[in-house]
PDB file of N, CA and C in Angstrom:
ATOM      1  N   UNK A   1     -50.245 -30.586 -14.791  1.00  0.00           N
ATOM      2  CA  UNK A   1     -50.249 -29.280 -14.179  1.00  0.00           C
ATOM      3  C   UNK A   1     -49.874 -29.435 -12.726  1.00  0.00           C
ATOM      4  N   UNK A   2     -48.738 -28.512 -12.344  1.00  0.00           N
ATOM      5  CA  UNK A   2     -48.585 -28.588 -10.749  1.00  0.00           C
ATOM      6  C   UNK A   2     -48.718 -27.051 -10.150  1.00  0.00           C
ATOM      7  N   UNK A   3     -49.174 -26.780  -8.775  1.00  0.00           N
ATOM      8  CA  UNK A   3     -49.060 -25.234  -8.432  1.00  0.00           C
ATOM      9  C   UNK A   3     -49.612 -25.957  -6.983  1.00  0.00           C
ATOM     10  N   UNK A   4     -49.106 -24.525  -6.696  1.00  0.00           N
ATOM     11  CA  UNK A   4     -49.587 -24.664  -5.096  1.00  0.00           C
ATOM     12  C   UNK A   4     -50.381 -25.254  -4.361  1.00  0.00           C
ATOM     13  N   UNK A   5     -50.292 -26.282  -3.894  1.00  0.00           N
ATOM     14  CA  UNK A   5     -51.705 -27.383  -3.480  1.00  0.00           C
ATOM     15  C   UNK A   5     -52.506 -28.314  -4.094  1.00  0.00           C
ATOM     16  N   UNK A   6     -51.835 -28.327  -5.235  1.00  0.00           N
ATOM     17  CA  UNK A   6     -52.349 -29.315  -6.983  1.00  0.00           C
ATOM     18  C   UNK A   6     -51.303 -29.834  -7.759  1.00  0.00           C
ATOM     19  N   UNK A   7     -51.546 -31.112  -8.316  1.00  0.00           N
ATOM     20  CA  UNK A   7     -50.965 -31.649  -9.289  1.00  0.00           C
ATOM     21  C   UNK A   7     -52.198 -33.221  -9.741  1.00  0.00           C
ATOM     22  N   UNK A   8     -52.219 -32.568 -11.138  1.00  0.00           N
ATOM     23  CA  UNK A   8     -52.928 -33.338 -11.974  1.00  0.00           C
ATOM     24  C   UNK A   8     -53.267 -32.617 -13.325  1.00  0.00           C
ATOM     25  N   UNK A   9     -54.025 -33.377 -14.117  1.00  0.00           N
ATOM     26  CA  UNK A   9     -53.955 -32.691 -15.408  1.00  0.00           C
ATOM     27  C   UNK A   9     -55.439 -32.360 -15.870  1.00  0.00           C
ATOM     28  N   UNK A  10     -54.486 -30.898 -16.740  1.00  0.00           N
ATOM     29  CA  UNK A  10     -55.337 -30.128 -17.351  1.00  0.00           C
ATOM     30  C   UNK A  10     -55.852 -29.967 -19.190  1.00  0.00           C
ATOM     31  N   UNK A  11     -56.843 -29.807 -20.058  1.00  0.00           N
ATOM     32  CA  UNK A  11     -56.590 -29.565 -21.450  1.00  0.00           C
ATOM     33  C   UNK A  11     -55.664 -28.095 -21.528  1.00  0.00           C
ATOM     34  N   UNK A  12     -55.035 -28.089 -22.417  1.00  0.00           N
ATOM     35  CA  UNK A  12     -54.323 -26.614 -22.733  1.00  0.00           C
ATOM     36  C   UNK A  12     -54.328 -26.709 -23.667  1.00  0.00           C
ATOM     37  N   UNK A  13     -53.587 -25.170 -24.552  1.00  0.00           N
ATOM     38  CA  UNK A  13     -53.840 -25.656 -25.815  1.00  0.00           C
ATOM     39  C   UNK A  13     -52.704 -24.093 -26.117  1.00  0.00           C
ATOM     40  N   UNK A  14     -51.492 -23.706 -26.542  1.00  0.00           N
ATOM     41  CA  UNK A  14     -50.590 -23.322 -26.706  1.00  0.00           C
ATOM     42  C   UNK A  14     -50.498 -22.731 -28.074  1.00  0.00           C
ATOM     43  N   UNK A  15     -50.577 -21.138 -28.442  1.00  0.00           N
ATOM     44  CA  UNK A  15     -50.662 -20.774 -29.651  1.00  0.00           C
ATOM     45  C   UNK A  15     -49.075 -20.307 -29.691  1.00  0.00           C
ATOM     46  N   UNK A  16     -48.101 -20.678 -30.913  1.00  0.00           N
ATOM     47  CA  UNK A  16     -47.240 -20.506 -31.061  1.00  0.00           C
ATOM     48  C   UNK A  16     -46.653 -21.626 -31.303  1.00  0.00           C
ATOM     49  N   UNK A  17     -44.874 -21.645 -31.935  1.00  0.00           N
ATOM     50  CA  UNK A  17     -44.366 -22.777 -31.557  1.00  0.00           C
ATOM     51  C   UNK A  17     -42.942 -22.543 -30.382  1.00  0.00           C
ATOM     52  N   UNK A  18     -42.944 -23.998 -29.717  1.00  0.00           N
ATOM     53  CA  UNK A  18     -42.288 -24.066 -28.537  1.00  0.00           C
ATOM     54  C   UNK A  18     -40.648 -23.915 -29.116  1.00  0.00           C
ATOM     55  N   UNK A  19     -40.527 -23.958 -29.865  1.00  0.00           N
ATOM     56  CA  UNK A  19     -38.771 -24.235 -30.629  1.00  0.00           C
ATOM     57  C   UNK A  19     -38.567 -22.749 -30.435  1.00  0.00           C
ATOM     58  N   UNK A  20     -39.543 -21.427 -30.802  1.00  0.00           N
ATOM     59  CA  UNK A  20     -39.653 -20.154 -30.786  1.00  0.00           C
ATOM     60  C   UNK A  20     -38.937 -19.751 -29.209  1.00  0.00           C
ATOM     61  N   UNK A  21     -39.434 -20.777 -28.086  1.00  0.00           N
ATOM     62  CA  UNK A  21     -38.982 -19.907 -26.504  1.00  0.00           C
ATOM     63  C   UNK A  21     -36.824 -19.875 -26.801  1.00  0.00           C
ATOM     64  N   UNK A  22     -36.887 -20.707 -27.356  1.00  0.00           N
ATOM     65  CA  UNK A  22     -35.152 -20.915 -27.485  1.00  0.00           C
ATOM     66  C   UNK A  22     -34.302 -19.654 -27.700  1.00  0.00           C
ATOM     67  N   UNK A  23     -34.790 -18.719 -28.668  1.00  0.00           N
ATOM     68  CA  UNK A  23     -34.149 -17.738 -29.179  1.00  0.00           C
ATOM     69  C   UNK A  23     -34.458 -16.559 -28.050  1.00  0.00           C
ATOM     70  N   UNK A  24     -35.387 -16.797 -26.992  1.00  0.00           N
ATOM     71  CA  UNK A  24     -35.658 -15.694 -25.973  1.00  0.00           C
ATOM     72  C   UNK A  24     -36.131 -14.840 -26.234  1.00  0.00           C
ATOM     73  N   UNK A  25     -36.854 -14.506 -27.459  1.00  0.00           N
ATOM     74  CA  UNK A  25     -37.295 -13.327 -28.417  1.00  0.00           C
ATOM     75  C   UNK A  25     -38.915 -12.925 -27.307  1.00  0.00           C
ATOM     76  N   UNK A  26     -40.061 -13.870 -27.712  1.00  0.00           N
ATOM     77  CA  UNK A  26     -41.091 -13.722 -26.815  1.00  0.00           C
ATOM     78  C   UNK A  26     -41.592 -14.815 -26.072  1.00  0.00           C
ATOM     79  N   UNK A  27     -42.647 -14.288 -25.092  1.00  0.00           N
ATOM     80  CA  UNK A  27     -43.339 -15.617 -24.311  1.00  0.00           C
ATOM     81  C   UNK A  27     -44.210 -15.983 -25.536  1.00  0.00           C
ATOM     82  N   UNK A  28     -44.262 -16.997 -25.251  1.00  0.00           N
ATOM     83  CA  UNK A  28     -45.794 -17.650 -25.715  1.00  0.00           C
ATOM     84  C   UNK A  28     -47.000 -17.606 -24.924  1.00  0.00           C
ATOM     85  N   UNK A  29     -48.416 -17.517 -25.435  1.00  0.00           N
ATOM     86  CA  UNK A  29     -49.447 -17.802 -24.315  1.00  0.00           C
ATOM     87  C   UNK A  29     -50.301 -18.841 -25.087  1.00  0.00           C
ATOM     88  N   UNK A  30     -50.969 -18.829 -23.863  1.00  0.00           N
ATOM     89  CA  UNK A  30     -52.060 -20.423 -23.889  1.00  0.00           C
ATOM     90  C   UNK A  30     -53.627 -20.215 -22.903  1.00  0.00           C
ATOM     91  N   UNK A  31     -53.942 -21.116 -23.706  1.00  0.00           N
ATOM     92  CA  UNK A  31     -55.365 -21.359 -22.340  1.00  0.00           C
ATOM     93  C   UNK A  31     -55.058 -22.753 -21.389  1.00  0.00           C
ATOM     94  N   UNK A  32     -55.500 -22.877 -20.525  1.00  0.00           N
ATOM     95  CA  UNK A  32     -56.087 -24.435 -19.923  1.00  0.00           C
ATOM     96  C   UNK A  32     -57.178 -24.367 -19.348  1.00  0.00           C
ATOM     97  N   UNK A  33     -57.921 -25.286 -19.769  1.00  0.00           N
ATOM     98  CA  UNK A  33     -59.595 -26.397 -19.457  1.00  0.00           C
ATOM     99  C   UNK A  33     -59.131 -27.204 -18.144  1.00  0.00           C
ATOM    100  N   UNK A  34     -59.510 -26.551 -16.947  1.00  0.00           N
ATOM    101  CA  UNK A  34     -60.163 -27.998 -16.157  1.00  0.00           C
ATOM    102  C   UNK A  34     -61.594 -27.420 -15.510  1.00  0.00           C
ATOM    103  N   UNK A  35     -61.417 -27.926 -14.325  1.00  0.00           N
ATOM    104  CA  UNK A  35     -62.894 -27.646 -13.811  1.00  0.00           C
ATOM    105  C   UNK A  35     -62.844 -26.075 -13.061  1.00  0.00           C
ATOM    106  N   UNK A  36     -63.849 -25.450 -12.554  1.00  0.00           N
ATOM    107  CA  UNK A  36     -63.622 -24.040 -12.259  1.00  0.00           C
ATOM    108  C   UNK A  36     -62.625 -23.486 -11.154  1.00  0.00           C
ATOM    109  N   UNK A  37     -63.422 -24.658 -10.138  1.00  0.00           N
ATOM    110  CA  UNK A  37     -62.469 -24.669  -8.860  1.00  0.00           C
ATOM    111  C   UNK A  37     -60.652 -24.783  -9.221  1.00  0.00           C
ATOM    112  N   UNK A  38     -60.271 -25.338  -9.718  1.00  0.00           N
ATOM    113  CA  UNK A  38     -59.214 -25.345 -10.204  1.00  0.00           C
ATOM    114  C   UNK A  38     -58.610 -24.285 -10.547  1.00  0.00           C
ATOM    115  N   UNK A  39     -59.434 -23.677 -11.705  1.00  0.00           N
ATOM    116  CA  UNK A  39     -59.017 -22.766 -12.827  1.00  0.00           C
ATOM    117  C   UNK A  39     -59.067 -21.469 -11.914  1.00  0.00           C
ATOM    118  N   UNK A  40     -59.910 -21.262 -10.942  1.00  0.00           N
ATOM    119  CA  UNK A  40     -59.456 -20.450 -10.216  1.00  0.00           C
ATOM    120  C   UNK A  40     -58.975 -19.757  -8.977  1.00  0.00           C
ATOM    121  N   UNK A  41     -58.367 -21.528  -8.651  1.00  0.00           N
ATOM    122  CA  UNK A  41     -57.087 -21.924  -7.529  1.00  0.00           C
ATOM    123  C   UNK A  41     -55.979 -21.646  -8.069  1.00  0.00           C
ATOM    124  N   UNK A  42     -55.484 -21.836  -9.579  1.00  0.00           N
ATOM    125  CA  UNK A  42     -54.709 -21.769 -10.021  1.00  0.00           C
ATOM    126  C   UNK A  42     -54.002 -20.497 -10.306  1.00  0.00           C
ATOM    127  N   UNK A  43     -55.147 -19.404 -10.999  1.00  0.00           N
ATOM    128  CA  UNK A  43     -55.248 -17.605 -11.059  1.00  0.00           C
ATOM    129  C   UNK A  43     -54.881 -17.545  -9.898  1.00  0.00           C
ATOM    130  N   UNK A  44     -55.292 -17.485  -8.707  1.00  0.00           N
ATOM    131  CA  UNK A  44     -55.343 -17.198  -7.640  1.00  0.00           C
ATOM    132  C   UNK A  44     -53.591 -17.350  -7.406  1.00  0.00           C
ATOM    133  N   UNK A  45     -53.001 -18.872  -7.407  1.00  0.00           N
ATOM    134  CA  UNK A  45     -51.841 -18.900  -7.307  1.00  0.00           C
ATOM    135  C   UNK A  45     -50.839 -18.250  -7.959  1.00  0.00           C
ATOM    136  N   UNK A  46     -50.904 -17.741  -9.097  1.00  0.00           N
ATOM    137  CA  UNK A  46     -50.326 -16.774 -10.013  1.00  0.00           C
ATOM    138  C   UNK A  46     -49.306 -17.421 -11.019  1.00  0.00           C
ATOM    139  N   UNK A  47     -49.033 -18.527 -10.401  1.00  0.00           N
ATOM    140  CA  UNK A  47     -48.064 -19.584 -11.341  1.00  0.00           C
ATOM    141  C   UNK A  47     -47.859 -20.984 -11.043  1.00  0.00           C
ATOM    142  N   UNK A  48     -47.686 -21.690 -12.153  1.00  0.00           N
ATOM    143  CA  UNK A  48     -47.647 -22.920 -11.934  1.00  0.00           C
ATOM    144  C   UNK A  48     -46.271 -23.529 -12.845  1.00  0.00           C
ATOM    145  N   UNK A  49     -46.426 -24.957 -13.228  1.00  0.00           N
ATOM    146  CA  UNK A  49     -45.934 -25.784 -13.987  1.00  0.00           C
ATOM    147  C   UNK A  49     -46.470 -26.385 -14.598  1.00  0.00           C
ATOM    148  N   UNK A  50     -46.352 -26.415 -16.240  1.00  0.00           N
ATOM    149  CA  UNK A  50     -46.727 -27.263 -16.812  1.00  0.00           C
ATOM    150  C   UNK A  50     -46.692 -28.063 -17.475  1.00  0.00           C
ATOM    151  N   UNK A  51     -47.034 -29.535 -17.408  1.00  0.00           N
ATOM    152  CA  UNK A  51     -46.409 -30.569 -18.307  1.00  0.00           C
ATOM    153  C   UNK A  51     -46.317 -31.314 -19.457  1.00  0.00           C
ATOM    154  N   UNK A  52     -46.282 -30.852 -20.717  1.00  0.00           N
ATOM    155  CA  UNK A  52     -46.518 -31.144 -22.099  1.00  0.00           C
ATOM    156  C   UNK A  52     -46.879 -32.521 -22.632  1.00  0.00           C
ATOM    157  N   UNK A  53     -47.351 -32.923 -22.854  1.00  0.00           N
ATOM    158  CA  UNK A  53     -47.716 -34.465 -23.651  1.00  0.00           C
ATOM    159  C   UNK A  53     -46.310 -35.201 -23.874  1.00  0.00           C
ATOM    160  N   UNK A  54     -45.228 -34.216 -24.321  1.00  0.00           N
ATOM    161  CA  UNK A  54     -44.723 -35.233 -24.695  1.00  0.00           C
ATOM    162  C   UNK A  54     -43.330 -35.256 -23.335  1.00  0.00           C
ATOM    163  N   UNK A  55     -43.845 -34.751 -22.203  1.00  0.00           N
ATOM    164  CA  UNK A  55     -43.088 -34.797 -21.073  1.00  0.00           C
ATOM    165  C   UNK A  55     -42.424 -33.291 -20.934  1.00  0.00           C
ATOM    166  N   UNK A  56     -42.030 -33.028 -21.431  1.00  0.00           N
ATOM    167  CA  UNK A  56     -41.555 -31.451 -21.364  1.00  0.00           C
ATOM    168  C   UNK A  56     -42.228 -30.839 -20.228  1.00  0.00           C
ATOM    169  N   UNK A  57     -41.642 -29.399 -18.995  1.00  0.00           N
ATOM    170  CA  UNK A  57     -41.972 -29.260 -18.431  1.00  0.00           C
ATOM    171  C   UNK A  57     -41.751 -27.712 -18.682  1.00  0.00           C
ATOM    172  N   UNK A  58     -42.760 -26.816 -18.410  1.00  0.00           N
ATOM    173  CA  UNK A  58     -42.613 -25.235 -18.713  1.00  0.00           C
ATOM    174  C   UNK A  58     -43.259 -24.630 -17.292  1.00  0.00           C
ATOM    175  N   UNK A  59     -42.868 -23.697 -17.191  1.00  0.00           N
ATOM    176  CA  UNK A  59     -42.841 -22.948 -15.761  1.00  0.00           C
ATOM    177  C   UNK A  59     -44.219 -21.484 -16.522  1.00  0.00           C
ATOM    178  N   UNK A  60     -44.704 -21.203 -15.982  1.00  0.00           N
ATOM    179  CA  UNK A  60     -46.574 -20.600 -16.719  1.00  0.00           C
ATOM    180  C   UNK A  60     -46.513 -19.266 -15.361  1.00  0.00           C
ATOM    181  N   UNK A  61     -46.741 -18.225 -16.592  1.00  0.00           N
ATOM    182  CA  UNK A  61     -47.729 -17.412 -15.980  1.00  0.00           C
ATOM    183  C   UNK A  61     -49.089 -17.283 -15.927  1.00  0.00           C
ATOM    184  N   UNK A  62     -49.678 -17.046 -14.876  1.00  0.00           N
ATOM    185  CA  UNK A  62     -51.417 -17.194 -15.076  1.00  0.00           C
ATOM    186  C   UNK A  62     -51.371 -15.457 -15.551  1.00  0.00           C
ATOM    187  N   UNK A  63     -52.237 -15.082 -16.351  1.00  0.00           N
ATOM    188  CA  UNK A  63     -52.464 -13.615 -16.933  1.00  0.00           C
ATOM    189  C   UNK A  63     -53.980 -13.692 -16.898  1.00  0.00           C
ATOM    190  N   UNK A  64     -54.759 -13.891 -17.059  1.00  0.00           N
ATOM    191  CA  UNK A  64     -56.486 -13.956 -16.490  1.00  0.00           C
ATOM    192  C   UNK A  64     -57.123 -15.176 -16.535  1.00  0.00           C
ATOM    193  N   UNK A  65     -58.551 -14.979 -15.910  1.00  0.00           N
ATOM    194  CA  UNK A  65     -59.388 -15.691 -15.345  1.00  0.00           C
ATOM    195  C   UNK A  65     -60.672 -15.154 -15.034  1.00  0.00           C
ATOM    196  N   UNK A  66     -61.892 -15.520 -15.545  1.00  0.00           N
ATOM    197  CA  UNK A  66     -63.351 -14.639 -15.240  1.00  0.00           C
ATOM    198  C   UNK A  66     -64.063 -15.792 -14.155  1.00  0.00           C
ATOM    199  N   UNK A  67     -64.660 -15.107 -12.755  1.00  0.00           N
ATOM    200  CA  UNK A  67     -65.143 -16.057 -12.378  1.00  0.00           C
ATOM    201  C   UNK A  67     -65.918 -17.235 -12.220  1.00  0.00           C
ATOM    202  N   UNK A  68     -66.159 -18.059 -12.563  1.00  0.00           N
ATOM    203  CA  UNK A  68     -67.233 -19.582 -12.331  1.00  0.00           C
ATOM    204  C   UNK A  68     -66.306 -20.465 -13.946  1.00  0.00           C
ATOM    205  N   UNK A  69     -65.282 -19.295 -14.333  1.00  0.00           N
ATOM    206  CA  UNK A  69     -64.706 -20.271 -16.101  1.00  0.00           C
ATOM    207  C   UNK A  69     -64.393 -21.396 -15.931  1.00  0.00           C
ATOM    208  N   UNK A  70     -64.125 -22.240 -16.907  1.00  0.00           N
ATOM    209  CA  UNK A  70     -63.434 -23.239 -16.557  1.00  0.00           C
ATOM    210  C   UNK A  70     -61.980 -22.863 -17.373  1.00  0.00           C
ATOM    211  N   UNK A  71     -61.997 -21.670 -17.684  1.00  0.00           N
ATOM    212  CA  UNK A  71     -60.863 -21.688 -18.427  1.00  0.00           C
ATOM    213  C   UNK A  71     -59.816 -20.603 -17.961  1.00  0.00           C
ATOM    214  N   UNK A  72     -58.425 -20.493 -18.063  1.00  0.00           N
ATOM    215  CA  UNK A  72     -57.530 -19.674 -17.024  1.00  0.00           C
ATOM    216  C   UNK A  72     -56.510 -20.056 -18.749  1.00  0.00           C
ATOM    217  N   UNK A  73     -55.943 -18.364 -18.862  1.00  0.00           N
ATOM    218  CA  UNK A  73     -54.789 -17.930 -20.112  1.00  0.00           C
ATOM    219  C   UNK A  73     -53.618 -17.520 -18.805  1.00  0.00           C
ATOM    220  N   UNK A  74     -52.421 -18.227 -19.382  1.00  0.00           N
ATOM    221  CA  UNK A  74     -51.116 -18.136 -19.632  1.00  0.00           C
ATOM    222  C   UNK A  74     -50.518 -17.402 -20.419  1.00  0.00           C
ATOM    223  N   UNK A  75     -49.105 -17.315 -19.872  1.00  0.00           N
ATOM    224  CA  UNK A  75     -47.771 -17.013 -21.010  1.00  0.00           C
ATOM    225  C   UNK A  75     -46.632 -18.434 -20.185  1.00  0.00           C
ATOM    226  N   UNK A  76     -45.916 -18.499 -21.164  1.00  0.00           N
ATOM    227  CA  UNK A  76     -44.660 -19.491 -21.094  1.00  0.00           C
ATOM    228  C   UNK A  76     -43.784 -18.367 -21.743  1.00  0.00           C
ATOM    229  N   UNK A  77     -42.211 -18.205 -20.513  1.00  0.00           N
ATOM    230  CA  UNK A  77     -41.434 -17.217 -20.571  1.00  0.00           C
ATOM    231  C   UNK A  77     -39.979 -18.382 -20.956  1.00  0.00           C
ATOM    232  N   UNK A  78     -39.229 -17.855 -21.724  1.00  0.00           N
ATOM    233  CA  UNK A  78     -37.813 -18.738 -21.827  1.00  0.00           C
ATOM    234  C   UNK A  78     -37.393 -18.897 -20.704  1.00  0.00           C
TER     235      UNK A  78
END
């Protein structure tokens, strides 16, 4: 995960499949797990980057965040 003033990693976890962003049809969304402070440095920043396991790199909208969570939902746009 990289964004404004951060880079290191986060759990996520991506409902959809990624072959789907190709055709430009819809975003996909997701959650990510880190610690709170993070999760809502990150909301706060409104977007980040993110970096897939298997290296792949996707550009993230933050779409919410409740305060003290450890958890912050995305979309991934083509």
């Amino acid at each position: 995960m990289k964004f404004s003033g951060y880079t290191g990693e986060v759990d996520y976890q991506i409902t959809g499949v990624l072959k789907s962003l190709a055709s430009g049809r819809s975003p996909l969304r997701g959650l990510l797990r880190t610690v709170p402070e993070t999760a809502a440095a990150l909301f706060k920043a409104g977007e980040g980057a993110l970096r897939l396991d298997d290296g792949r790199s996707y550009r993230i909208t933050l779409l919410g965040y409740s305060s003290g969570s450890d958890t912050a939902y995305f979309e991934i746009r083509p």
